[in-house]
PDB file of N, CA and C in Angstrom:
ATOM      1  N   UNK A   1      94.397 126.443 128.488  1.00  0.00           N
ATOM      2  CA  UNK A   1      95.018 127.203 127.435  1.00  0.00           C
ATOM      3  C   UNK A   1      96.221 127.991 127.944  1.00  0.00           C
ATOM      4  N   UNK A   2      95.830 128.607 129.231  1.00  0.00           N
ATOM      5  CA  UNK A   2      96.920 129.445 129.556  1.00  0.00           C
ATOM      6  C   UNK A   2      98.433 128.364 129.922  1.00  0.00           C
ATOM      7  N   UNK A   3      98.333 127.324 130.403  1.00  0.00           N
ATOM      8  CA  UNK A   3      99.474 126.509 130.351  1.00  0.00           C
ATOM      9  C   UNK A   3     100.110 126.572 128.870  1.00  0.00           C
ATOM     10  N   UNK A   4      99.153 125.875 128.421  1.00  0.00           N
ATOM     11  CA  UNK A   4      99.672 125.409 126.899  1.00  0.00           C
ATOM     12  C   UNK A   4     100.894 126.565 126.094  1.00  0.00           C
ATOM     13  N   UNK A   5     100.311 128.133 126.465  1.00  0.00           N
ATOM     14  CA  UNK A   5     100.741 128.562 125.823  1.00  0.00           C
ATOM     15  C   UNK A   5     101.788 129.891 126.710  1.00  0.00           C
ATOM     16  N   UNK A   6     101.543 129.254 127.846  1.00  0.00           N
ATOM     17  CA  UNK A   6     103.449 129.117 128.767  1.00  0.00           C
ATOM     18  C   UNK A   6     104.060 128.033 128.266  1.00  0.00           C
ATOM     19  N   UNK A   7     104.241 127.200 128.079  1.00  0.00           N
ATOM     20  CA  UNK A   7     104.696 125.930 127.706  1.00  0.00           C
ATOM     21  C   UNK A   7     105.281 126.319 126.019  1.00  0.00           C
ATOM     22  N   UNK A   8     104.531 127.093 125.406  1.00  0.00           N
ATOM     23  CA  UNK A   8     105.282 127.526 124.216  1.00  0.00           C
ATOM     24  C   UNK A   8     105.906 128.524 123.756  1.00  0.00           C
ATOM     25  N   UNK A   9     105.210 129.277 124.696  1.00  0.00           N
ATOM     26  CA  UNK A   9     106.237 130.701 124.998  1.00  0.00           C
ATOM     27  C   UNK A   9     107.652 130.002 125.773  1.00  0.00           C
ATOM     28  N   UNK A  10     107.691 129.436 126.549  1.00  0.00           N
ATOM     29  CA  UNK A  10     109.052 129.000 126.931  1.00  0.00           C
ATOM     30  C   UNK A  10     110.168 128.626 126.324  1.00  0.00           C
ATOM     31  N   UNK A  11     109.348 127.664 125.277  1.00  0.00           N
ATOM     32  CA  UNK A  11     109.716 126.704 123.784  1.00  0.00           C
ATOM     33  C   UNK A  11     110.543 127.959 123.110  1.00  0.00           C
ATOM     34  N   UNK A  12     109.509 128.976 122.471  1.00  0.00           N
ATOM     35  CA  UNK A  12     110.100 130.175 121.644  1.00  0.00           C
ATOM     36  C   UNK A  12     111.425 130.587 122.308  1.00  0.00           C
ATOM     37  N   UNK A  13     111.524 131.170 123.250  1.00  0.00           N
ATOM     38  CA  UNK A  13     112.392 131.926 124.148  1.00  0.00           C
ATOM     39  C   UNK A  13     113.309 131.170 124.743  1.00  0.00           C
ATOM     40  N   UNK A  14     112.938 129.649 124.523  1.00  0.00           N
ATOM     41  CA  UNK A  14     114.967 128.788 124.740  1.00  0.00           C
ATOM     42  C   UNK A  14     115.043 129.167 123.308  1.00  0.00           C
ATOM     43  N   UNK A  15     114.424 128.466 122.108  1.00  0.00           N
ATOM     44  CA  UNK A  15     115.329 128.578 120.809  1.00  0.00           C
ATOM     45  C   UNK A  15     115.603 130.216 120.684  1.00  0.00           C
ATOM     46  N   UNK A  16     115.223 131.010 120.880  1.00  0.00           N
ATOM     47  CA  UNK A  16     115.328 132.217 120.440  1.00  0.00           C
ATOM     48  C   UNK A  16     116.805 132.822 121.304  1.00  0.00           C
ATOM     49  N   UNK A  17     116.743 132.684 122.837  1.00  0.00           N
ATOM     50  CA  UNK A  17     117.593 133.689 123.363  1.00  0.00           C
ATOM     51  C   UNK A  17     118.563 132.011 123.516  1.00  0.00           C
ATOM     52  N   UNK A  18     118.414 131.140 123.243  1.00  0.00           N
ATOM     53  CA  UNK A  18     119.679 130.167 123.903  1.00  0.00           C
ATOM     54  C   UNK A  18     120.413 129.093 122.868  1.00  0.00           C
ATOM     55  N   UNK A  19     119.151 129.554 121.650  1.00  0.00           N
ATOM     56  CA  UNK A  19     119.333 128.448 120.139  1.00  0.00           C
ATOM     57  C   UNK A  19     119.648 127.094 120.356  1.00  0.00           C
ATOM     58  N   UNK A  20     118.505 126.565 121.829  1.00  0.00           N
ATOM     59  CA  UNK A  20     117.915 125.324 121.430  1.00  0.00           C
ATOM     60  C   UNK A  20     116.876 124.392 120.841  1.00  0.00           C
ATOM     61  N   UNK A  21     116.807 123.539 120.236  1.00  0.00           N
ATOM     62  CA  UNK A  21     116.188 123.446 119.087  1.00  0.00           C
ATOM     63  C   UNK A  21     114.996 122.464 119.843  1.00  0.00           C
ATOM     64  N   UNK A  22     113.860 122.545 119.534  1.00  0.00           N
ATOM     65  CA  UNK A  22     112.785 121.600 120.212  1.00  0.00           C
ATOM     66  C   UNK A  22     112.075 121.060 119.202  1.00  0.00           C
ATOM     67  N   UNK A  23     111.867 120.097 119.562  1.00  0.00           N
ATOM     68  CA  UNK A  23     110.960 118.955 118.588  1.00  0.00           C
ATOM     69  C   UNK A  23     109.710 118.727 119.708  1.00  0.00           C
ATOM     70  N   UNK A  24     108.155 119.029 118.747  1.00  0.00           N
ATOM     71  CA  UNK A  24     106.962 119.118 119.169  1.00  0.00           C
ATOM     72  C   UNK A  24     106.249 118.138 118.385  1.00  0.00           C
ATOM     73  N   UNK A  25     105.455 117.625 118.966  1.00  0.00           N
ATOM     74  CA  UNK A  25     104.290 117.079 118.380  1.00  0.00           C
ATOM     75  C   UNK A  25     102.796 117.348 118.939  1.00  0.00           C
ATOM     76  N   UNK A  26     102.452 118.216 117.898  1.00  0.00           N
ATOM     77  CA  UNK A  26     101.631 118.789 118.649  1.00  0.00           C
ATOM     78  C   UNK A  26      99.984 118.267 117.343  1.00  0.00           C
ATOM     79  N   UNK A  27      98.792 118.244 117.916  1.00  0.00           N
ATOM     80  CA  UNK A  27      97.846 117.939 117.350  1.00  0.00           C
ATOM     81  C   UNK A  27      96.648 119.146 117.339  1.00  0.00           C
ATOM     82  N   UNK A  28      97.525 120.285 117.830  1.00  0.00           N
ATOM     83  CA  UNK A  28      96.564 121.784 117.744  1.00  0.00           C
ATOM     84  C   UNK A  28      97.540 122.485 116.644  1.00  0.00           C
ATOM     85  N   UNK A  29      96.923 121.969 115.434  1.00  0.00           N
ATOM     86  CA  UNK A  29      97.632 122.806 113.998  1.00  0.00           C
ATOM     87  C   UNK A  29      97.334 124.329 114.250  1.00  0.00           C
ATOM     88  N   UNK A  30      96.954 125.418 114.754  1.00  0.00           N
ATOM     89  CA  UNK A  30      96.908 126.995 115.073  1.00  0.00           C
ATOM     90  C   UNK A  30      98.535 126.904 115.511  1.00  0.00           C
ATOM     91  N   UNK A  31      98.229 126.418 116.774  1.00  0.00           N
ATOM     92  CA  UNK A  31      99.747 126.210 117.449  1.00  0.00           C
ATOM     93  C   UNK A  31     100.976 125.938 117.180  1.00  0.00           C
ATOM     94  N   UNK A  32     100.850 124.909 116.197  1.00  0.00           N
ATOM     95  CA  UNK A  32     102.523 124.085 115.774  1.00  0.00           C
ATOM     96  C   UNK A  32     102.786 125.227 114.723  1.00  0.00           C
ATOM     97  N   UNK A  33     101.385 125.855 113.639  1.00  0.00           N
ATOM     98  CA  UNK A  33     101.870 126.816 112.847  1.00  0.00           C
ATOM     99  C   UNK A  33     102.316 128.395 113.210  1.00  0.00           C
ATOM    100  N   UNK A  34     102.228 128.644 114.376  1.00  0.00           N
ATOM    101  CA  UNK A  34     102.609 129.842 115.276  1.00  0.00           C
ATOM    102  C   UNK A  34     103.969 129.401 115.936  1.00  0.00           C
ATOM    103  N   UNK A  35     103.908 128.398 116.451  1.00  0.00           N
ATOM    104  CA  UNK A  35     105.506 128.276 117.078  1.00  0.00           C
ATOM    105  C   UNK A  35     106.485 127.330 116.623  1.00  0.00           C
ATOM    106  N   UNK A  36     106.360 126.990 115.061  1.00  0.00           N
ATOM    107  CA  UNK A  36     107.152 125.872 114.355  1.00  0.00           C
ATOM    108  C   UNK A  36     107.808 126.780 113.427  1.00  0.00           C
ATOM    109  N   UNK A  37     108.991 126.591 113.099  1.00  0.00           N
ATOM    110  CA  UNK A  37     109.596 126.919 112.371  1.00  0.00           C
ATOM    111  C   UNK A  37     109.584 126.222 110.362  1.00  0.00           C
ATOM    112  N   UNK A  38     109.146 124.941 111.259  1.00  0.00           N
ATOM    113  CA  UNK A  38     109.280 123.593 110.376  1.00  0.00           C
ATOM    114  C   UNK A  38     108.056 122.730 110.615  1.00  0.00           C
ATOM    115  N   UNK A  39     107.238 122.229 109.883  1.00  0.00           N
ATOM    116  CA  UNK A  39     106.106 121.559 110.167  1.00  0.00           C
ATOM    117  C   UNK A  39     106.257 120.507 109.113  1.00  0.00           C
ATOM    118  N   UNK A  40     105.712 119.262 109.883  1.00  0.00           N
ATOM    119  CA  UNK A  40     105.649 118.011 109.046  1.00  0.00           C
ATOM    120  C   UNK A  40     103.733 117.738 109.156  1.00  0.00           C
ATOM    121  N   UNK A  41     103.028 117.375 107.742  1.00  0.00           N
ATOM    122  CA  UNK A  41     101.992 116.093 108.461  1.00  0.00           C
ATOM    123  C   UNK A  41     102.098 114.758 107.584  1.00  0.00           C
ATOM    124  N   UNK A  42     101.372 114.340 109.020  1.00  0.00           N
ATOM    125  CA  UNK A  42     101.639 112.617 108.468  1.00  0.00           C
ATOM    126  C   UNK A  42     100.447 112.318 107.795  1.00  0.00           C
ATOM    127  N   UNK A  43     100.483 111.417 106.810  1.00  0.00           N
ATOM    128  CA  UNK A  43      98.889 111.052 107.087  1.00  0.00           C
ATOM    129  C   UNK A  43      98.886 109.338 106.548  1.00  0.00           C
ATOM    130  N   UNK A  44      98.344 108.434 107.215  1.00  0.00           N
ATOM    131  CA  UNK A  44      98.943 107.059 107.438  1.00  0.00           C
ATOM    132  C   UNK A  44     100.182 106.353 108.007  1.00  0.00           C
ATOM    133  N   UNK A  45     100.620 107.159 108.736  1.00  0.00           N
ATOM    134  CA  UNK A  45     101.934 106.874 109.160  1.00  0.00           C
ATOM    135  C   UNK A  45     102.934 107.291 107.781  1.00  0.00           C
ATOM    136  N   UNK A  46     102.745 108.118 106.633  1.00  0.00           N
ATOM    137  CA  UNK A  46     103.835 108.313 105.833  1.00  0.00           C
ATOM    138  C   UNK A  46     103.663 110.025 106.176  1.00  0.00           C
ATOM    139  N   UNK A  47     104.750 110.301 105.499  1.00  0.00           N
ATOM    140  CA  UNK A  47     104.930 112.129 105.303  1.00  0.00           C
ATOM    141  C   UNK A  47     104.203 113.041 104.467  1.00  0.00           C
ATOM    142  N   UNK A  48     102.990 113.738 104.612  1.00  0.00           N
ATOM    143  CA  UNK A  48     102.265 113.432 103.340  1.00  0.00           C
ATOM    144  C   UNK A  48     102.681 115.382 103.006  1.00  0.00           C
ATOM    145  N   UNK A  49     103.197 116.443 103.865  1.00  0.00           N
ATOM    146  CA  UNK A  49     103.886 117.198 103.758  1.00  0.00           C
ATOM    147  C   UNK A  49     104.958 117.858 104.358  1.00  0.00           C
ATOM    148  N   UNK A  50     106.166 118.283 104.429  1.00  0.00           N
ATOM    149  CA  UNK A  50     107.291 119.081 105.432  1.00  0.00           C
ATOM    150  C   UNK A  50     107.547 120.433 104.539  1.00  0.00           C
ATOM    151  N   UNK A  51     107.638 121.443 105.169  1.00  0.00           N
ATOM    152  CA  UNK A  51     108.026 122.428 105.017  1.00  0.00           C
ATOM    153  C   UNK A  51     108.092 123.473 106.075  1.00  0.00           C
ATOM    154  N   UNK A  52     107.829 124.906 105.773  1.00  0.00           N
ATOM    155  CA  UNK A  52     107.247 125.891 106.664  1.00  0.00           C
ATOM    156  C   UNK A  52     105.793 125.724 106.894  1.00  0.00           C
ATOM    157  N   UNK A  53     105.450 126.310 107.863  1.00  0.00           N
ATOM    158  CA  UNK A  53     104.201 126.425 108.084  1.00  0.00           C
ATOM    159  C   UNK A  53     103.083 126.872 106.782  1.00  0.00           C
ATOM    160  N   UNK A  54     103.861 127.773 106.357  1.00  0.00           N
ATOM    161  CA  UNK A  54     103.099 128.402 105.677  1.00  0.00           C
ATOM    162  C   UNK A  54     102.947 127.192 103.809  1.00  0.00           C
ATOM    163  N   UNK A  55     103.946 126.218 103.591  1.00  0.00           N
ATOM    164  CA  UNK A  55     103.702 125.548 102.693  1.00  0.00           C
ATOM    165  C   UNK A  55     103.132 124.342 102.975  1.00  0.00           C
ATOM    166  N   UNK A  56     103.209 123.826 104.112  1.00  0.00           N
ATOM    167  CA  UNK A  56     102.416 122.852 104.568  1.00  0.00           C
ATOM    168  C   UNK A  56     101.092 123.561 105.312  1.00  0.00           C
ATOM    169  N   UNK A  57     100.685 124.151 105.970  1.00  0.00           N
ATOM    170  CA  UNK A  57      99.583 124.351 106.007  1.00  0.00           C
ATOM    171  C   UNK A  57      98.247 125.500 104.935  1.00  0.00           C
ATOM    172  N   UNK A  58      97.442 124.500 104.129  1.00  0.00           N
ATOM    173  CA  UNK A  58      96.962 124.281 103.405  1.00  0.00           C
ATOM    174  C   UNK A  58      95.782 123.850 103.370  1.00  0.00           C
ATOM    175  N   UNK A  59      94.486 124.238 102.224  1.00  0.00           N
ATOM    176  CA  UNK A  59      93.139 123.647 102.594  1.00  0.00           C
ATOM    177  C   UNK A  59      93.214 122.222 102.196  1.00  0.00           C
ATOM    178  N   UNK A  60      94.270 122.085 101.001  1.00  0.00           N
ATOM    179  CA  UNK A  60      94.310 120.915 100.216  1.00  0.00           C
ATOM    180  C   UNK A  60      94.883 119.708 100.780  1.00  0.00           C
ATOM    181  N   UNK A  61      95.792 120.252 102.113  1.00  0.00           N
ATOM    182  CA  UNK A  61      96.439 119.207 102.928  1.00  0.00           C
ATOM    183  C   UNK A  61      95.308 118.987 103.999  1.00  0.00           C
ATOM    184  N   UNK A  62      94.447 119.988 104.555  1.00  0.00           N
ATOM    185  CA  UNK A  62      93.708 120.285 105.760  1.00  0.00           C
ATOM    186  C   UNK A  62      92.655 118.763 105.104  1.00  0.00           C
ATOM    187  N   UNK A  63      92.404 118.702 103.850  1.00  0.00           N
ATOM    188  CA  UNK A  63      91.209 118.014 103.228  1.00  0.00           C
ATOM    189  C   UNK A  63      91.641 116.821 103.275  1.00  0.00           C
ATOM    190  N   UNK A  64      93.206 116.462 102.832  1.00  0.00           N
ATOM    191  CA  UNK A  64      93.454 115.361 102.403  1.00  0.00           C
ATOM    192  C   UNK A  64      94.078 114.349 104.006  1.00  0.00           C
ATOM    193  N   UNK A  65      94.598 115.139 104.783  1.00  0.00           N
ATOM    194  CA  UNK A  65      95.011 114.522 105.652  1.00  0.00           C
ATOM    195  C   UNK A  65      93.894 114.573 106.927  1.00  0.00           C
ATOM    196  N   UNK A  66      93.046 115.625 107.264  1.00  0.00           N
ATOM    197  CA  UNK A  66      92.138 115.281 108.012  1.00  0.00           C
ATOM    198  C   UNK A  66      90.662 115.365 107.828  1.00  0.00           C
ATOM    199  N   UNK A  67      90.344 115.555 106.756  1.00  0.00           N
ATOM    200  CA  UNK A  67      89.451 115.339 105.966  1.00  0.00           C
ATOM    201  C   UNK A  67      88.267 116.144 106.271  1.00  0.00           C
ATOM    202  N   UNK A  68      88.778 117.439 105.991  1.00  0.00           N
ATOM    203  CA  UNK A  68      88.278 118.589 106.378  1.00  0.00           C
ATOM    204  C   UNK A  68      88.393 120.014 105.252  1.00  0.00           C
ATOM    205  N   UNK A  69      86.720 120.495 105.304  1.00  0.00           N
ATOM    206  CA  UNK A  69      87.151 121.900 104.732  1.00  0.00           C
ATOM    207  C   UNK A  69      87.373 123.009 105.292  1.00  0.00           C
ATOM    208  N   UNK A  70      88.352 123.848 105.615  1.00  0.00           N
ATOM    209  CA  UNK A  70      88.962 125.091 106.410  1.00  0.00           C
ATOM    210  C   UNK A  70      89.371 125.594 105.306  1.00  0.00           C
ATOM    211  N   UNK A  71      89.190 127.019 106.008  1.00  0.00           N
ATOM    212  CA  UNK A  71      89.344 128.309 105.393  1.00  0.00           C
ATOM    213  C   UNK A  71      91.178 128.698 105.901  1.00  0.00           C
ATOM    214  N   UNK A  72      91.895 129.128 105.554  1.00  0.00           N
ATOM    215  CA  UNK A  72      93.529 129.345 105.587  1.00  0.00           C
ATOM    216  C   UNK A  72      93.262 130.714 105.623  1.00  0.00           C
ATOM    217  N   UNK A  73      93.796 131.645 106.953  1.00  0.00           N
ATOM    218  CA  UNK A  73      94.013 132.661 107.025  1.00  0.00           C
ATOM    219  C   UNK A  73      95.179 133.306 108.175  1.00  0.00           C
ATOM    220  N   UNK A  74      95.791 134.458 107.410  1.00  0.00           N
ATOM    221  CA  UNK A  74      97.147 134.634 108.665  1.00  0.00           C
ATOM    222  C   UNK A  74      96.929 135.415 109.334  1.00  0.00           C
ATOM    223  N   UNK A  75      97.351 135.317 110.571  1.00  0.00           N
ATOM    224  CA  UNK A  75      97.209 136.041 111.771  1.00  0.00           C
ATOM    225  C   UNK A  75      97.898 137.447 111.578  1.00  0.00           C
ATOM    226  N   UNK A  76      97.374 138.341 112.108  1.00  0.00           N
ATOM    227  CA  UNK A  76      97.470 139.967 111.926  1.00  0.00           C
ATOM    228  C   UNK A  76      98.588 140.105 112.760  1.00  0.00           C
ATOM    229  N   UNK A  77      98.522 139.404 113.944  1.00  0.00           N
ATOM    230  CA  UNK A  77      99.952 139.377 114.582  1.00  0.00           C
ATOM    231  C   UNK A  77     101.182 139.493 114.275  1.00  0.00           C
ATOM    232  N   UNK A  78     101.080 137.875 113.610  1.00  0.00           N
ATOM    233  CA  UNK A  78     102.396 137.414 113.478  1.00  0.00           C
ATOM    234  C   UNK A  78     102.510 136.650 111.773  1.00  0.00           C
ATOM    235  N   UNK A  79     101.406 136.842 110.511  1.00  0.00           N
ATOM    236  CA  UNK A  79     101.555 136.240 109.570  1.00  0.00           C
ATOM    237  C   UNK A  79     101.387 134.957 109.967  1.00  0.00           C
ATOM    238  N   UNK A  80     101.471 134.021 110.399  1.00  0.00           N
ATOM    239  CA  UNK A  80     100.940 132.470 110.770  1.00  0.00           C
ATOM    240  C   UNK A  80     100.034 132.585 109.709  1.00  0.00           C
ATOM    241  N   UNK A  81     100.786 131.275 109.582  1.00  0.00           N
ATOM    242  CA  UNK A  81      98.693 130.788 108.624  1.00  0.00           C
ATOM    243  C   UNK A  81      97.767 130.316 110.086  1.00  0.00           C
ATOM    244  N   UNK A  82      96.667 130.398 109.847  1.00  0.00           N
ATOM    245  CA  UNK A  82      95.640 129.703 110.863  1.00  0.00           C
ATOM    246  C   UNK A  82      94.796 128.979 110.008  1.00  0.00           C
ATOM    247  N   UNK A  83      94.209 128.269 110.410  1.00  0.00           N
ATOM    248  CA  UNK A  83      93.108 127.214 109.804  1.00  0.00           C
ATOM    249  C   UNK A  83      91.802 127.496 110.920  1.00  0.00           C
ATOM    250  N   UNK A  84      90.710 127.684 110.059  1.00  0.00           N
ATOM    251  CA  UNK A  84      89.699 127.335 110.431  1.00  0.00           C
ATOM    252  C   UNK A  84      88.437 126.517 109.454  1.00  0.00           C
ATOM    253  N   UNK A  85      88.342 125.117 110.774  1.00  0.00           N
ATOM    254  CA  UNK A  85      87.855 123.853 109.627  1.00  0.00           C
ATOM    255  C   UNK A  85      86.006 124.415 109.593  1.00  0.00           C
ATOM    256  N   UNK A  86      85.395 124.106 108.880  1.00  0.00           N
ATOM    257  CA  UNK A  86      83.938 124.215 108.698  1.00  0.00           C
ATOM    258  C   UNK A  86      83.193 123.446 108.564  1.00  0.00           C
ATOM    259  N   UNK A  87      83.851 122.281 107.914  1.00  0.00           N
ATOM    260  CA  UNK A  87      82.712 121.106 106.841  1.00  0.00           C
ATOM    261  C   UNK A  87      83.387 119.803 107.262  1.00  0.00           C
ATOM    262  N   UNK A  88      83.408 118.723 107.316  1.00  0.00           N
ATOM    263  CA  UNK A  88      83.788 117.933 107.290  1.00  0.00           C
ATOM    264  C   UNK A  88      83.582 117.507 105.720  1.00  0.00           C
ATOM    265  N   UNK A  89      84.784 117.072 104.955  1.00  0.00           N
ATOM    266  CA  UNK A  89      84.329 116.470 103.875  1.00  0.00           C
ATOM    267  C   UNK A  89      83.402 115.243 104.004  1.00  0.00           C
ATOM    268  N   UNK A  90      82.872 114.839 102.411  1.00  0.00           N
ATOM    269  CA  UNK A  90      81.983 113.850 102.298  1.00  0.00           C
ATOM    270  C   UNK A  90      80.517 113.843 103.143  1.00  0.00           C
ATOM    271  N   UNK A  91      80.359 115.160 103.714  1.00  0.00           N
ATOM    272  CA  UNK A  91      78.773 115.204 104.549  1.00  0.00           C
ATOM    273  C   UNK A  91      78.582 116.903 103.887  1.00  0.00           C
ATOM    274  N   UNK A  92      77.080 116.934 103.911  1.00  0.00           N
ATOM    275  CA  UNK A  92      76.604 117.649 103.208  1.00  0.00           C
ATOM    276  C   UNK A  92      75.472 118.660 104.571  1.00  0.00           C
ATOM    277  N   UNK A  93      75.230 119.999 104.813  1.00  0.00           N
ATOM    278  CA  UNK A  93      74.963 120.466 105.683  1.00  0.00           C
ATOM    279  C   UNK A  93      73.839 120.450 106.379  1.00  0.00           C
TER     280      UNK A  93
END
């Protein structure tokens, strides 16, 4: 973890103090929605949302693209949305 998030603190602090622009692909949605400006998801190889973090990350996208129920809540920090998944859709507890 502690790499990961030298590795994105670095990310922040070129675009921020040098305004270079980085393209991530990242598969830890907490993360891409904390240090993305811009978030895409795919789901089948098409675009199934782009926006900010905060309009693409969603329970309704969380469900439809990974087929999951999470709770959407923002970080006290920094406003981020965060996701936390609970259920897997289609199974029952």
């Amino acid at each position: 973890m502690a790499h990961q998030l030298e590795v994105l603190e670095l990310l922040a602090r070129l675009n921020r103090e040098e305004g270079q622009t980085a393209v991530m692909v990242l598969h830890d949605l907490n993360s891409a929605a904390r240090y993305s400006h811009q978030m895409i998801a795919l789901c089948e190889g098409r675009v199934y949302a782009a926006g900010t973090p905060q309009e693409v990350m969603t329970s309704h996208m969380l469900g439809d693209v990974f087929g999951v129920k999470a709770d959407i809540f923002h970080d006290p920090r920094n406003g981020c949305p965060q996701c936390l998944p609970y259920e897997l859709l289609g199974r029952t507890s």
